[in-house]
PDB file of N, CA and C in Angstrom:
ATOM      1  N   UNK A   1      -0.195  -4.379   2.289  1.00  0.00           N
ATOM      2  CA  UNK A   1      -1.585  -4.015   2.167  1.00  0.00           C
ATOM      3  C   UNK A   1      -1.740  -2.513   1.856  1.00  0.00           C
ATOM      4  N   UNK A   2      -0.855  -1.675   2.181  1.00  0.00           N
ATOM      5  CA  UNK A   2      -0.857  -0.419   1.720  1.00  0.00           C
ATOM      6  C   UNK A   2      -0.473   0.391   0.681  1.00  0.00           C
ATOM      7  N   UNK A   3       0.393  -0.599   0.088  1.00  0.00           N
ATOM      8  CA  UNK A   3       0.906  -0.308  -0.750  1.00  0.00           C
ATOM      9  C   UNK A   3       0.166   0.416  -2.370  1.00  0.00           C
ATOM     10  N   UNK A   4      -0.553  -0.396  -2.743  1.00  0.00           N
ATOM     11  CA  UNK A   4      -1.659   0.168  -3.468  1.00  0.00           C
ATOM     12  C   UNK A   4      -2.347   1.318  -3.762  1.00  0.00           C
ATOM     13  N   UNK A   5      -2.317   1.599  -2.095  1.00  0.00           N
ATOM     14  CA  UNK A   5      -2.807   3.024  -1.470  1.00  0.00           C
ATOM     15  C   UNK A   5      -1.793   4.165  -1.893  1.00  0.00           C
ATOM     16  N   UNK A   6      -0.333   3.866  -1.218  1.00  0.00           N
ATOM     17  CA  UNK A   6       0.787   4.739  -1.639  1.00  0.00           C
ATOM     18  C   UNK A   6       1.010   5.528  -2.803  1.00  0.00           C
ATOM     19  N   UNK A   7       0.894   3.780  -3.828  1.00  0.00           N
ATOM     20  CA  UNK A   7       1.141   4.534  -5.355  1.00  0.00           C
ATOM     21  C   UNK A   7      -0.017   5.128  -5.946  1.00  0.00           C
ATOM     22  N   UNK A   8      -1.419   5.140  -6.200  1.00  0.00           N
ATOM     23  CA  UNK A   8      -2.316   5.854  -6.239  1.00  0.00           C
ATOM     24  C   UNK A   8      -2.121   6.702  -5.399  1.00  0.00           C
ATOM     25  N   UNK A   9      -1.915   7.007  -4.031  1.00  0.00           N
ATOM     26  CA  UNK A   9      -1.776   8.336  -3.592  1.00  0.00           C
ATOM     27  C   UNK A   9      -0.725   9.449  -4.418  1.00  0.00           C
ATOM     28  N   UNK A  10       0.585   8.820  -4.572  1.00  0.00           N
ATOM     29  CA  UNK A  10       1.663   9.648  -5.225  1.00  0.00           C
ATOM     30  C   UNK A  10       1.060  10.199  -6.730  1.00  0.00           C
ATOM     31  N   UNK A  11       0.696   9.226  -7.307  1.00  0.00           N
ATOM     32  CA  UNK A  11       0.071   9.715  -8.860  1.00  0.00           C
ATOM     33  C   UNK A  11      -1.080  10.319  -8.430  1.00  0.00           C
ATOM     34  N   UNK A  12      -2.119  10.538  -7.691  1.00  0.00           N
ATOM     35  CA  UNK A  12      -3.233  11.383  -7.784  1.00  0.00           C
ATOM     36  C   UNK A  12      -2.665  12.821  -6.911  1.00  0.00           C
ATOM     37  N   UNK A  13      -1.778  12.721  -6.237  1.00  0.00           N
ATOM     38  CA  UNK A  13      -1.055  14.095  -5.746  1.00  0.00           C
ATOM     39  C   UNK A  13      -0.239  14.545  -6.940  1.00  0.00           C
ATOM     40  N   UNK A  14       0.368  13.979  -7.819  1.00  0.00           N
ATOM     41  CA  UNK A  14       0.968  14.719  -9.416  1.00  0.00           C
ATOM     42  C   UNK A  14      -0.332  15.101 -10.123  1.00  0.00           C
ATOM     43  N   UNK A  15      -1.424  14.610 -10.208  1.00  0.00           N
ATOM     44  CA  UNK A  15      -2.675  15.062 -10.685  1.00  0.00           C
ATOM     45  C   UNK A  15      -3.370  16.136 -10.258  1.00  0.00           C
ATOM     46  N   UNK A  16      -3.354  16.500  -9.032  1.00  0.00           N
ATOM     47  CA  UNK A  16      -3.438  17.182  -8.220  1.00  0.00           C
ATOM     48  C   UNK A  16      -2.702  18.536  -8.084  1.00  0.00           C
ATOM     49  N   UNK A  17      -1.542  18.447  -8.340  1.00  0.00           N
ATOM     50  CA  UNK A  17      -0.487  19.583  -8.710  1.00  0.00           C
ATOM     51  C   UNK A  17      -0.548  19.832  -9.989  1.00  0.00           C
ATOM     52  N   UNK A  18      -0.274  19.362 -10.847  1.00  0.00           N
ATOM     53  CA  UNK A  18      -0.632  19.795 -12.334  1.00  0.00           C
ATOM     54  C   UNK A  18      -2.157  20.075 -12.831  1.00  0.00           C
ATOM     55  N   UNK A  19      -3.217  19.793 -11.854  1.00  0.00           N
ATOM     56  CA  UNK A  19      -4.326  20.492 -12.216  1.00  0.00           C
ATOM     57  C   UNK A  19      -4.932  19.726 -13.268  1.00  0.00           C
ATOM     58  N   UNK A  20      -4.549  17.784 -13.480  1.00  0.00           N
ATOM     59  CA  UNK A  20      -5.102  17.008 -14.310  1.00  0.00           C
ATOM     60  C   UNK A  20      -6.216  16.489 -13.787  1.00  0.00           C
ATOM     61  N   UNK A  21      -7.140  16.671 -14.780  1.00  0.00           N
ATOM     62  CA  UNK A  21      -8.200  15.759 -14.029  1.00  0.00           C
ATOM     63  C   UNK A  21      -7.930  14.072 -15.038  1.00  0.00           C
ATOM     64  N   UNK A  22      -8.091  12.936 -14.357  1.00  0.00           N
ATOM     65  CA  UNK A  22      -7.694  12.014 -14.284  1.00  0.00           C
ATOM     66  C   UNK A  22      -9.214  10.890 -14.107  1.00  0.00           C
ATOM     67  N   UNK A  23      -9.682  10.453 -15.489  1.00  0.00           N
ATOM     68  CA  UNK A  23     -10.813   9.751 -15.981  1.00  0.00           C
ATOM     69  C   UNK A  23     -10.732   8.806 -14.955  1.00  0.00           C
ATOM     70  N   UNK A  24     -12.136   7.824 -14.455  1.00  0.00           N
ATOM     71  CA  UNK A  24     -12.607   7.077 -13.540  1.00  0.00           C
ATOM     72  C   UNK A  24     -12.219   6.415 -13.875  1.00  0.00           C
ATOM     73  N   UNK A  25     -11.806   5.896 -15.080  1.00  0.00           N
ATOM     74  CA  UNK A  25     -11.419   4.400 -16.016  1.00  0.00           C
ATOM     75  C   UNK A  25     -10.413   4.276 -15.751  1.00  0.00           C
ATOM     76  N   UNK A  26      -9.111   5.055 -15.972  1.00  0.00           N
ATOM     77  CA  UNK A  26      -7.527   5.523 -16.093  1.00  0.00           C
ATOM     78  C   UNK A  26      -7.593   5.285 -14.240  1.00  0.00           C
ATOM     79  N   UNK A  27      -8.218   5.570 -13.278  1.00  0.00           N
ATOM     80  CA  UNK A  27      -8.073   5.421 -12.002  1.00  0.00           C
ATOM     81  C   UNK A  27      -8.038   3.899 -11.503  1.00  0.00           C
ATOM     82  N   UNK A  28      -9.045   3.314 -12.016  1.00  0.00           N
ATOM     83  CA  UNK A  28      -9.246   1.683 -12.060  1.00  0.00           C
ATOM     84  C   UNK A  28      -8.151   0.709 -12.433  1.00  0.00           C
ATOM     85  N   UNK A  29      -7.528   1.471 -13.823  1.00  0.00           N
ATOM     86  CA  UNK A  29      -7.076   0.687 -14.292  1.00  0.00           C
ATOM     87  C   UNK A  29      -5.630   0.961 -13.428  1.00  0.00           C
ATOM     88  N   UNK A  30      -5.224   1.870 -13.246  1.00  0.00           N
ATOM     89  CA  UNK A  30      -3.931   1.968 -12.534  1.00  0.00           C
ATOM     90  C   UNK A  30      -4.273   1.357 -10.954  1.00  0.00           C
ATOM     91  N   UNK A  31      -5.178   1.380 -10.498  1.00  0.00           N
ATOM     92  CA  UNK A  31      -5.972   0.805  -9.496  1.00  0.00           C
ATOM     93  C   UNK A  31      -5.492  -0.732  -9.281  1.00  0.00           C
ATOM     94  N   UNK A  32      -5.484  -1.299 -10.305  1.00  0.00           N
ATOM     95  CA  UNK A  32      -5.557  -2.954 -10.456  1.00  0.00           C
ATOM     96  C   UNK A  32      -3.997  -2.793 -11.013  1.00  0.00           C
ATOM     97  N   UNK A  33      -3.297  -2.219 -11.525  1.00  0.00           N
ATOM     98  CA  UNK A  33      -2.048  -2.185 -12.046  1.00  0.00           C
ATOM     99  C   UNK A  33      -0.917  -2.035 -10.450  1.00  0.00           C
ATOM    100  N   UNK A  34      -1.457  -1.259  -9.568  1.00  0.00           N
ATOM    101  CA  UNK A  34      -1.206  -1.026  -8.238  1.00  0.00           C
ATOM    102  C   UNK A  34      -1.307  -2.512  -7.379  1.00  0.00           C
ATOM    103  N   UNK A  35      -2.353  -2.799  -7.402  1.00  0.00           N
ATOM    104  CA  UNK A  35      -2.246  -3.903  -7.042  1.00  0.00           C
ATOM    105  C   UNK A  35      -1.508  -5.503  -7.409  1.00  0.00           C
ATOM    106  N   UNK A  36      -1.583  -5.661  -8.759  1.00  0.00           N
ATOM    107  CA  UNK A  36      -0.557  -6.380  -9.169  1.00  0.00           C
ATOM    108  C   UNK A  36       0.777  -5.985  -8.436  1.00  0.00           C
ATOM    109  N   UNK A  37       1.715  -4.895  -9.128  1.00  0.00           N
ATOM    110  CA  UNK A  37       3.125  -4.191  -8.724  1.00  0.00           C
ATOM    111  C   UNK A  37       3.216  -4.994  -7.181  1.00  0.00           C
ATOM    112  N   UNK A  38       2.358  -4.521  -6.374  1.00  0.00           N
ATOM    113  CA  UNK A  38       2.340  -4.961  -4.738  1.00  0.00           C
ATOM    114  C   UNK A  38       2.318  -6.512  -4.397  1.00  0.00           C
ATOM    115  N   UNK A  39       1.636  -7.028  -5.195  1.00  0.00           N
ATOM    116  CA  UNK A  39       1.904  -8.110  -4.981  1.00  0.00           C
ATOM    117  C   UNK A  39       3.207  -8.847  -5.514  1.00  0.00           C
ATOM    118  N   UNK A  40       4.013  -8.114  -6.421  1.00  0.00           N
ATOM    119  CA  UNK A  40       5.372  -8.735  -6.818  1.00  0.00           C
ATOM    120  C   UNK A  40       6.482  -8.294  -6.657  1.00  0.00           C
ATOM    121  N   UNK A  41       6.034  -7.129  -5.597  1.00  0.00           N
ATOM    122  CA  UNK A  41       7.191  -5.577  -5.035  1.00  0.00           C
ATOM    123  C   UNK A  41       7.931  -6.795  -4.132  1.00  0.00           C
ATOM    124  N   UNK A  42       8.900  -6.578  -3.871  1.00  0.00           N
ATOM    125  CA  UNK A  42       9.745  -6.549  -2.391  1.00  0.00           C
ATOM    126  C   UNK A  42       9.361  -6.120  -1.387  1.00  0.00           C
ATOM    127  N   UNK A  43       9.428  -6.785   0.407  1.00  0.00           N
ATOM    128  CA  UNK A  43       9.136  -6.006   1.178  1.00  0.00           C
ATOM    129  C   UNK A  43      10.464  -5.083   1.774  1.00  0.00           C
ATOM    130  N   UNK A  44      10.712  -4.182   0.781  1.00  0.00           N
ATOM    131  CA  UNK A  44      12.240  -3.450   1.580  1.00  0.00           C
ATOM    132  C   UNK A  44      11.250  -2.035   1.427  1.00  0.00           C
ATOM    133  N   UNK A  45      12.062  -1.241   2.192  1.00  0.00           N
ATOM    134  CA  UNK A  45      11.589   0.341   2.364  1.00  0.00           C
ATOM    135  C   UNK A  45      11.176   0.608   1.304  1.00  0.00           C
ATOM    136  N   UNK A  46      10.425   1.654   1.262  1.00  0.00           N
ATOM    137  CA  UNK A  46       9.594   2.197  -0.310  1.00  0.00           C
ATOM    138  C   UNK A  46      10.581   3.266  -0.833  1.00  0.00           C
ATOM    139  N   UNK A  47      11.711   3.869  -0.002  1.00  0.00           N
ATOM    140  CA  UNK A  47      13.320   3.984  -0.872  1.00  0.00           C
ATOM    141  C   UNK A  47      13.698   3.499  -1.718  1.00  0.00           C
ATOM    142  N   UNK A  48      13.979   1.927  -1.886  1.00  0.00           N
ATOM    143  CA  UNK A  48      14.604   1.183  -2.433  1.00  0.00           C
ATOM    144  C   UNK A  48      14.314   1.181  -3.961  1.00  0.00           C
ATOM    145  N   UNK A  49      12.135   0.463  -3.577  1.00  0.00           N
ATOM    146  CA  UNK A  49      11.673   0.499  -5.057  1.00  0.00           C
ATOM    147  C   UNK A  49      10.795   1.532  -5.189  1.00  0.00           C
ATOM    148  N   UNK A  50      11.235   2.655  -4.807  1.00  0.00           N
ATOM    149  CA  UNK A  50       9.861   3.937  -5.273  1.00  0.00           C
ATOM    150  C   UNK A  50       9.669   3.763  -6.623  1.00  0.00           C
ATOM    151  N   UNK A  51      10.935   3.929  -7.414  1.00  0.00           N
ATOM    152  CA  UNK A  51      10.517   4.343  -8.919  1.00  0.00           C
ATOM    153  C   UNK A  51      10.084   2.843  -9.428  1.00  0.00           C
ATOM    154  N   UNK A  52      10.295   2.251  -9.034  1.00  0.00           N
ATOM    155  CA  UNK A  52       9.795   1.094  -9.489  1.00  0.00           C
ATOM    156  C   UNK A  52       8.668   0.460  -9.752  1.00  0.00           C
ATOM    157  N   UNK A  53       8.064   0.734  -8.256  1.00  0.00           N
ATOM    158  CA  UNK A  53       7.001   0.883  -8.403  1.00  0.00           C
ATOM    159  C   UNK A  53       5.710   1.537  -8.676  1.00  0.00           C
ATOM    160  N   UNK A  54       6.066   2.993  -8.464  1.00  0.00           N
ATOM    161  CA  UNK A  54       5.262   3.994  -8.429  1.00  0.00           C
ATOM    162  C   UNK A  54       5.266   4.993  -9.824  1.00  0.00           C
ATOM    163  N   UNK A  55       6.439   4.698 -10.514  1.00  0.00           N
ATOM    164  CA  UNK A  55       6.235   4.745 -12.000  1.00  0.00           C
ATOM    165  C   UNK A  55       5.142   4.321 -12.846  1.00  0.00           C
ATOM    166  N   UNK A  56       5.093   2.867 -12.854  1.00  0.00           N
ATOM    167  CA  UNK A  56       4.688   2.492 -13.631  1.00  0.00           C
ATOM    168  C   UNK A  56       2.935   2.899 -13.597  1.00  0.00           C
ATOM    169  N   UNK A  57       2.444   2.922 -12.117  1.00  0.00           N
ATOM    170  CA  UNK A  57       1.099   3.664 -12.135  1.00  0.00           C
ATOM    171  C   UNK A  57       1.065   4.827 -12.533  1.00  0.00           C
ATOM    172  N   UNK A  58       1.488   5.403 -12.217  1.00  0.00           N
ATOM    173  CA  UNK A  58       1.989   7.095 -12.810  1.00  0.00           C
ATOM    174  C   UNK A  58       1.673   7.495 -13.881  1.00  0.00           C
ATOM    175  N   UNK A  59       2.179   6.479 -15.164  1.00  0.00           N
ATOM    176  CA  UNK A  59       2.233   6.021 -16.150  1.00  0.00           C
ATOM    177  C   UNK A  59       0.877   5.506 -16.897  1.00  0.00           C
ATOM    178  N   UNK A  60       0.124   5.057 -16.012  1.00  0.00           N
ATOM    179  CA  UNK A  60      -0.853   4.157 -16.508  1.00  0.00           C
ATOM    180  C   UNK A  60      -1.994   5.341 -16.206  1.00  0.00           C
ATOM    181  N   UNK A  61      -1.485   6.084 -15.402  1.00  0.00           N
ATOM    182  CA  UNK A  61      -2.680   7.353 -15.150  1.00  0.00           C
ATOM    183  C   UNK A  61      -2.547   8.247 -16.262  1.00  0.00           C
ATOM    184  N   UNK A  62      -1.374   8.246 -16.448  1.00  0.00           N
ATOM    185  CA  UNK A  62      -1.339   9.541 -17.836  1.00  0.00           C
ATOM    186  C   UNK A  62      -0.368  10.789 -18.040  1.00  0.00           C
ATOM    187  N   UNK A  63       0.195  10.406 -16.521  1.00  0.00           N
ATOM    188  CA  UNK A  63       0.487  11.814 -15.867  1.00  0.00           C
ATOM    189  C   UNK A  63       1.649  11.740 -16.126  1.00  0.00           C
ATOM    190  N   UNK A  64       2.635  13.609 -15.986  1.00  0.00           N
ATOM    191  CA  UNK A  64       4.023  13.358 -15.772  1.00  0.00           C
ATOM    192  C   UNK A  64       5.052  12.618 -15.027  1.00  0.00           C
ATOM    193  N   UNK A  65       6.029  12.260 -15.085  1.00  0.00           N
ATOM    194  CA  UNK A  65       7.233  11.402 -14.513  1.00  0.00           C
ATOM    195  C   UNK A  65       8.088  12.061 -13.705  1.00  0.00           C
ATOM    196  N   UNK A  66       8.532  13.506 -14.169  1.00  0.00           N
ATOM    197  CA  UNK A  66       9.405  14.406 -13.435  1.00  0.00           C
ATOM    198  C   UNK A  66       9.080  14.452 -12.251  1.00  0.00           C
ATOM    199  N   UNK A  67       7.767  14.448 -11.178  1.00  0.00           N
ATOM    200  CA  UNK A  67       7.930  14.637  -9.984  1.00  0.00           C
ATOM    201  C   UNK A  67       7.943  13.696  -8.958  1.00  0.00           C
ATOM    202  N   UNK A  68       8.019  12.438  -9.354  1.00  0.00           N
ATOM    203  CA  UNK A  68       8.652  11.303  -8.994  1.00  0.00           C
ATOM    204  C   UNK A  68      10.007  12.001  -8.060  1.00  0.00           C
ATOM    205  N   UNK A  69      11.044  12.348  -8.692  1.00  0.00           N
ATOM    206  CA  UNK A  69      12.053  12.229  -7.853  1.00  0.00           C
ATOM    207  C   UNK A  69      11.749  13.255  -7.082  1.00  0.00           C
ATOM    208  N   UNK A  70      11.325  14.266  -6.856  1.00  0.00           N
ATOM    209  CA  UNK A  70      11.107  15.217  -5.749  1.00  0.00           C
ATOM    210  C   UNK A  70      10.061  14.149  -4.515  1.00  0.00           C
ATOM    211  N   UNK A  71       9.187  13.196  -5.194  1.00  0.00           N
ATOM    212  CA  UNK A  71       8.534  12.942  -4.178  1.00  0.00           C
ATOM    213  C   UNK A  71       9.185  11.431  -3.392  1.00  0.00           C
ATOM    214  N   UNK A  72      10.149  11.235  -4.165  1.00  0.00           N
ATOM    215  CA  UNK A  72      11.157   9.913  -3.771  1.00  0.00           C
ATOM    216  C   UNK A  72      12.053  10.713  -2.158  1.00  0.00           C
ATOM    217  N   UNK A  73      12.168  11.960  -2.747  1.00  0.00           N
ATOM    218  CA  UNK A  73      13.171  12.847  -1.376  1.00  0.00           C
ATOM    219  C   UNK A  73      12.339  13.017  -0.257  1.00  0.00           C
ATOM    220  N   UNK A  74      11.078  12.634  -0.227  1.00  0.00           N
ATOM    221  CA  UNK A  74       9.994  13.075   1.329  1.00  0.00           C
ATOM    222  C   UNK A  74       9.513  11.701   1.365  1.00  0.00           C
ATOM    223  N   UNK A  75       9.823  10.526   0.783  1.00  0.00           N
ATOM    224  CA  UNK A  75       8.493   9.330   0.709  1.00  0.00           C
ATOM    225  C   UNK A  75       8.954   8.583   2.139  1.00  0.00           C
ATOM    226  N   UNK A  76      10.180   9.029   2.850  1.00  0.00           N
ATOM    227  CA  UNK A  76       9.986   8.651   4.241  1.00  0.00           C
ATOM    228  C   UNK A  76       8.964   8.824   5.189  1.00  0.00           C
ATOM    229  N   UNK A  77       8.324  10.056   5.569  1.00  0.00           N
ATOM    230  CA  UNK A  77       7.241  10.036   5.636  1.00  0.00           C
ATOM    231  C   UNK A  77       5.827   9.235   5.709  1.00  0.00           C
ATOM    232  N   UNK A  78       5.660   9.058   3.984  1.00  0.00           N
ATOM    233  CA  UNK A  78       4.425   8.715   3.871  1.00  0.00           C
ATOM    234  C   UNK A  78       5.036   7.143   4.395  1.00  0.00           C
ATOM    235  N   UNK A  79       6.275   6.687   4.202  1.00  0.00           N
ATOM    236  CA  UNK A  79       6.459   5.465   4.085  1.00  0.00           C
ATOM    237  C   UNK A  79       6.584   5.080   5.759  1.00  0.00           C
ATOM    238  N   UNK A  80       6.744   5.775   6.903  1.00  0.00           N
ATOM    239  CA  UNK A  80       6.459   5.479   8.195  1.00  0.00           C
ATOM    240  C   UNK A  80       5.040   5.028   8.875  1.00  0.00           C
ATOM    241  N   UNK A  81       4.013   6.081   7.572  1.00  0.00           N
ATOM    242  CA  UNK A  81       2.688   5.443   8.085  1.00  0.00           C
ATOM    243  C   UNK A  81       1.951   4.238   7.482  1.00  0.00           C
ATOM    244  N   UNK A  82       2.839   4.443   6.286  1.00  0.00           N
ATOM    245  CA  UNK A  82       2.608   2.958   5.769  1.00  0.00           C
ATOM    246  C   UNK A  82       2.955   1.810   6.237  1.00  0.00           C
ATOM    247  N   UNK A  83       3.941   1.556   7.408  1.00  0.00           N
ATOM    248  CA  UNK A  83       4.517   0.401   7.887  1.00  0.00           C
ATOM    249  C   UNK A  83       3.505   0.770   8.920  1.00  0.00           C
ATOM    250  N   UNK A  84       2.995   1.557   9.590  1.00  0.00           N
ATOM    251  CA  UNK A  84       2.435   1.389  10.814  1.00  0.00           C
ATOM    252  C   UNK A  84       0.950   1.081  10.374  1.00  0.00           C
ATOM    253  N   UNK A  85       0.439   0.963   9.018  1.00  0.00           N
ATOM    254  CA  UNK A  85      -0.806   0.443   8.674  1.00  0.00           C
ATOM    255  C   UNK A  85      -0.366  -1.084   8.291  1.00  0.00           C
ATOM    256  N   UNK A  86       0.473  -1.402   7.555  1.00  0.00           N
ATOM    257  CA  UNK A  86       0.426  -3.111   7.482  1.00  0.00           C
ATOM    258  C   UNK A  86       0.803  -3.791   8.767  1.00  0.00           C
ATOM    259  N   UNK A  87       1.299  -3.230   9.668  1.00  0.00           N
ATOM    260  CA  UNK A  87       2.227  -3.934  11.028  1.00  0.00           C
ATOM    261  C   UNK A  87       0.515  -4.032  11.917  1.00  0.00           C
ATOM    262  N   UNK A  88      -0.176  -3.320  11.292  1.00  0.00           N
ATOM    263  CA  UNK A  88      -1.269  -3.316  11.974  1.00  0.00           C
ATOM    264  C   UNK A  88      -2.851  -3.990  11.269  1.00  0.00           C
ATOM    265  N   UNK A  89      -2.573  -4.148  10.149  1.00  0.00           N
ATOM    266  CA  UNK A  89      -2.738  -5.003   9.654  1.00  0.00           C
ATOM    267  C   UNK A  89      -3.065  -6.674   9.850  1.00  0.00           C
ATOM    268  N   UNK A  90      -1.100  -6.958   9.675  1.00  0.00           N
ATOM    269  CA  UNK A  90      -0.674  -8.108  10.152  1.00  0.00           C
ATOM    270  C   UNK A  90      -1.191  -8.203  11.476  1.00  0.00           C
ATOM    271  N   UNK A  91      -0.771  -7.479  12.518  1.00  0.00           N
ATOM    272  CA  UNK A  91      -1.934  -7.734  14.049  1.00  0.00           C
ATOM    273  C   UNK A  91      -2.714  -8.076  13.950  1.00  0.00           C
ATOM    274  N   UNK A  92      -3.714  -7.783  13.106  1.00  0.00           N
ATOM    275  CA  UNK A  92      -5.187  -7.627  13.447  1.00  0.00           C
ATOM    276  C   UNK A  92      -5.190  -9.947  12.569  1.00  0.00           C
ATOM    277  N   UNK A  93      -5.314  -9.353  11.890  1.00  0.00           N
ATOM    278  CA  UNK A  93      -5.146 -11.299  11.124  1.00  0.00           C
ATOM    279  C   UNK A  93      -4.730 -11.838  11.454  1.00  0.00           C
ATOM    280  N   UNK A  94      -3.050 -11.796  12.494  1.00  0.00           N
ATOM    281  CA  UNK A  94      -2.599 -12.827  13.450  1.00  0.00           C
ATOM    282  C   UNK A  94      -3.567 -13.134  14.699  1.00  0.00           C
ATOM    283  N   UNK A  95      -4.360 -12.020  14.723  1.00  0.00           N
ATOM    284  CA  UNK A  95      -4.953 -12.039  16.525  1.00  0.00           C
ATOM    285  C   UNK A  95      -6.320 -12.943  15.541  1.00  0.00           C
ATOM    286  N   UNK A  96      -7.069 -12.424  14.797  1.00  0.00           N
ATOM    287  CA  UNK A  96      -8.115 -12.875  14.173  1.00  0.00           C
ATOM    288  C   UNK A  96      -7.961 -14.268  13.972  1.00  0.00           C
ATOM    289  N   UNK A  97      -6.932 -14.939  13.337  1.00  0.00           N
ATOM    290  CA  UNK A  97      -6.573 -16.646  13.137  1.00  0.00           C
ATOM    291  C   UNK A  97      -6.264 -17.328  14.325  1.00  0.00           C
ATOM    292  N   UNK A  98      -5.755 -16.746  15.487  1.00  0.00           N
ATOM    293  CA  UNK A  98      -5.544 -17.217  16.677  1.00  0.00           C
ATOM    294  C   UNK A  98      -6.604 -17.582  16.909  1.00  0.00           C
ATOM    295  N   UNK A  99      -7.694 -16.132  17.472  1.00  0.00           N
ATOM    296  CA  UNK A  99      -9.080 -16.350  18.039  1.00  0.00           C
ATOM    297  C   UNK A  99      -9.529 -17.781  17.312  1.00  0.00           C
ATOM    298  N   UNK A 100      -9.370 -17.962  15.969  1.00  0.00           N
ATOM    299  CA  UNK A 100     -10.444 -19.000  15.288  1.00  0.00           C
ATOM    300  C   UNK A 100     -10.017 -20.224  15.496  1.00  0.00           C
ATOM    301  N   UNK A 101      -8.297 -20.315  15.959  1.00  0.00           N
ATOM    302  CA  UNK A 101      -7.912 -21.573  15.632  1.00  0.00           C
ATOM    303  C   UNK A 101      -8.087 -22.251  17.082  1.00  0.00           C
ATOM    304  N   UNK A 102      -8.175 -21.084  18.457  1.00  0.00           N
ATOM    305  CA  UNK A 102      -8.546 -21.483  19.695  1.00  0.00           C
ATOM    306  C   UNK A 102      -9.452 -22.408  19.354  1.00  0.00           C
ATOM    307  N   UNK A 103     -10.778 -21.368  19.159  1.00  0.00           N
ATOM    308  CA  UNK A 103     -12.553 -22.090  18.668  1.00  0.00           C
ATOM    309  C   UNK A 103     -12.376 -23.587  18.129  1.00  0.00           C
ATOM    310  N   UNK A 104     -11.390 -23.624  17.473  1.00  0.00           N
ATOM    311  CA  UNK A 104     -11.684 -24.945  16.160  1.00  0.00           C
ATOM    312  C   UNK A 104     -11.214 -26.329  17.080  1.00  0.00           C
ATOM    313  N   UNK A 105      -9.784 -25.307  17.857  1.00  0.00           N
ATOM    314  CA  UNK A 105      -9.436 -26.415  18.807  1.00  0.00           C
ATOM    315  C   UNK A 105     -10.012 -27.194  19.691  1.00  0.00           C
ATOM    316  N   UNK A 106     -10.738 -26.243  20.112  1.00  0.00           N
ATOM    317  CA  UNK A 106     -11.604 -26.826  21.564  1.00  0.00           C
ATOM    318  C   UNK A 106     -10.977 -26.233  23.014  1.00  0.00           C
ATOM    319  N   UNK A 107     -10.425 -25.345  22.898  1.00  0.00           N
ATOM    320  CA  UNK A 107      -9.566 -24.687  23.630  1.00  0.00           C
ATOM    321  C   UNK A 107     -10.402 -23.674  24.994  1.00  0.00           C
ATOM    322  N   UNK A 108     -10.323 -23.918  26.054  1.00  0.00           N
ATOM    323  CA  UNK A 108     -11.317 -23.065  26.762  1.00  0.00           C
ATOM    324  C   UNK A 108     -10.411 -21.694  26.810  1.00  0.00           C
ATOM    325  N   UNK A 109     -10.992 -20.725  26.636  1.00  0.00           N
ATOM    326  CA  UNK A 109     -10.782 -19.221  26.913  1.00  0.00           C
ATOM    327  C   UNK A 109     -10.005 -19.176  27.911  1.00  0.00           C
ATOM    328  N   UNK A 110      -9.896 -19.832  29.090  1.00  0.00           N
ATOM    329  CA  UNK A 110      -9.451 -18.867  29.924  1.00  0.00           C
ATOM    330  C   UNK A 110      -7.890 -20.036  30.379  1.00  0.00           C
ATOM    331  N   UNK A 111      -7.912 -20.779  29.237  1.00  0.00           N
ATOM    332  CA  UNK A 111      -6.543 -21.820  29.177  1.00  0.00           C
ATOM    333  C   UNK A 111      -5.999 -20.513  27.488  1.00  0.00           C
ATOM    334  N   UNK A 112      -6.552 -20.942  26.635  1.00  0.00           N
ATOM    335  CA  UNK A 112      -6.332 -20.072  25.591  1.00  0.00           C
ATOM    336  C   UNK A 112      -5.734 -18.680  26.271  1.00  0.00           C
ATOM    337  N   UNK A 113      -6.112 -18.038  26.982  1.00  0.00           N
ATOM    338  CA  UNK A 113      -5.575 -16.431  27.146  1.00  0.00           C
ATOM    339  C   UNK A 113      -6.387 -15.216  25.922  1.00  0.00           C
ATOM    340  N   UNK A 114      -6.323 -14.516  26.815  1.00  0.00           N
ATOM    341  CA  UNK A 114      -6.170 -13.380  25.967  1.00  0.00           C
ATOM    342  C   UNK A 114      -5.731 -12.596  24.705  1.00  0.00           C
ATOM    343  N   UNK A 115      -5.516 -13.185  23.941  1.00  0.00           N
ATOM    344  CA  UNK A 115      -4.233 -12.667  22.739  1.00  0.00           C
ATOM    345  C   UNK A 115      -4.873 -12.289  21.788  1.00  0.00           C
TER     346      UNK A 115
END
């Protein structure tokens, strides 16, 4: 779920450093290009497929390629808070489908629990 976020973050921080300004359209479209990538990425560390993924938006924004690998050497980081936003995420929709599937069951609350 964050992922999206990541690679638009990395390409609008190269935009950002080079002092590009970067059209509403070109944002969208790498926007939805982000989102595709994520949905067909791997879930392994954002090590594995940085350039992989975060290229190709990069790309679709307009911007240079060279600082990709400088930002591949710190993406531990961003990539710690990124697991602690989908892990939290996933919480929130496991607890959310529970709650509903109690309800649907017929399940009294206080047999159901807390969860």
């Amino acid at each position: 779920i964050t992922s999206p976020v990541q690679y638009i973050g990395a390409a609008s921080f190269i935009a950002w450093i080079y002092g590009i300004d970067v059209p509403a359209a070109q944002i969208a479209a790498a926007a939805a290009l982000a989102v595709v990538i994520s949905l067909g990425s791997v879930g392994l560390p954002g090590q594995v497929s940085f350039m992989a993924t975060t290229m190709p938006v990069t790309s679709a924004m307009g911007l240079p390629l060279d600082p990709l690998g400088l930002l591949l050497a710190v993406d531990t980081i961003p990539d710690v808070f990124a697991t602690v936003g989908n892990v939290s995420a996933d919480l929130t929709a496991n607890t959310i489908v529970a709650h509903h599937h109690d309800d649907e069951a017929g399940i009294p609350e206080h047999v159901a629990g807390d969860t």
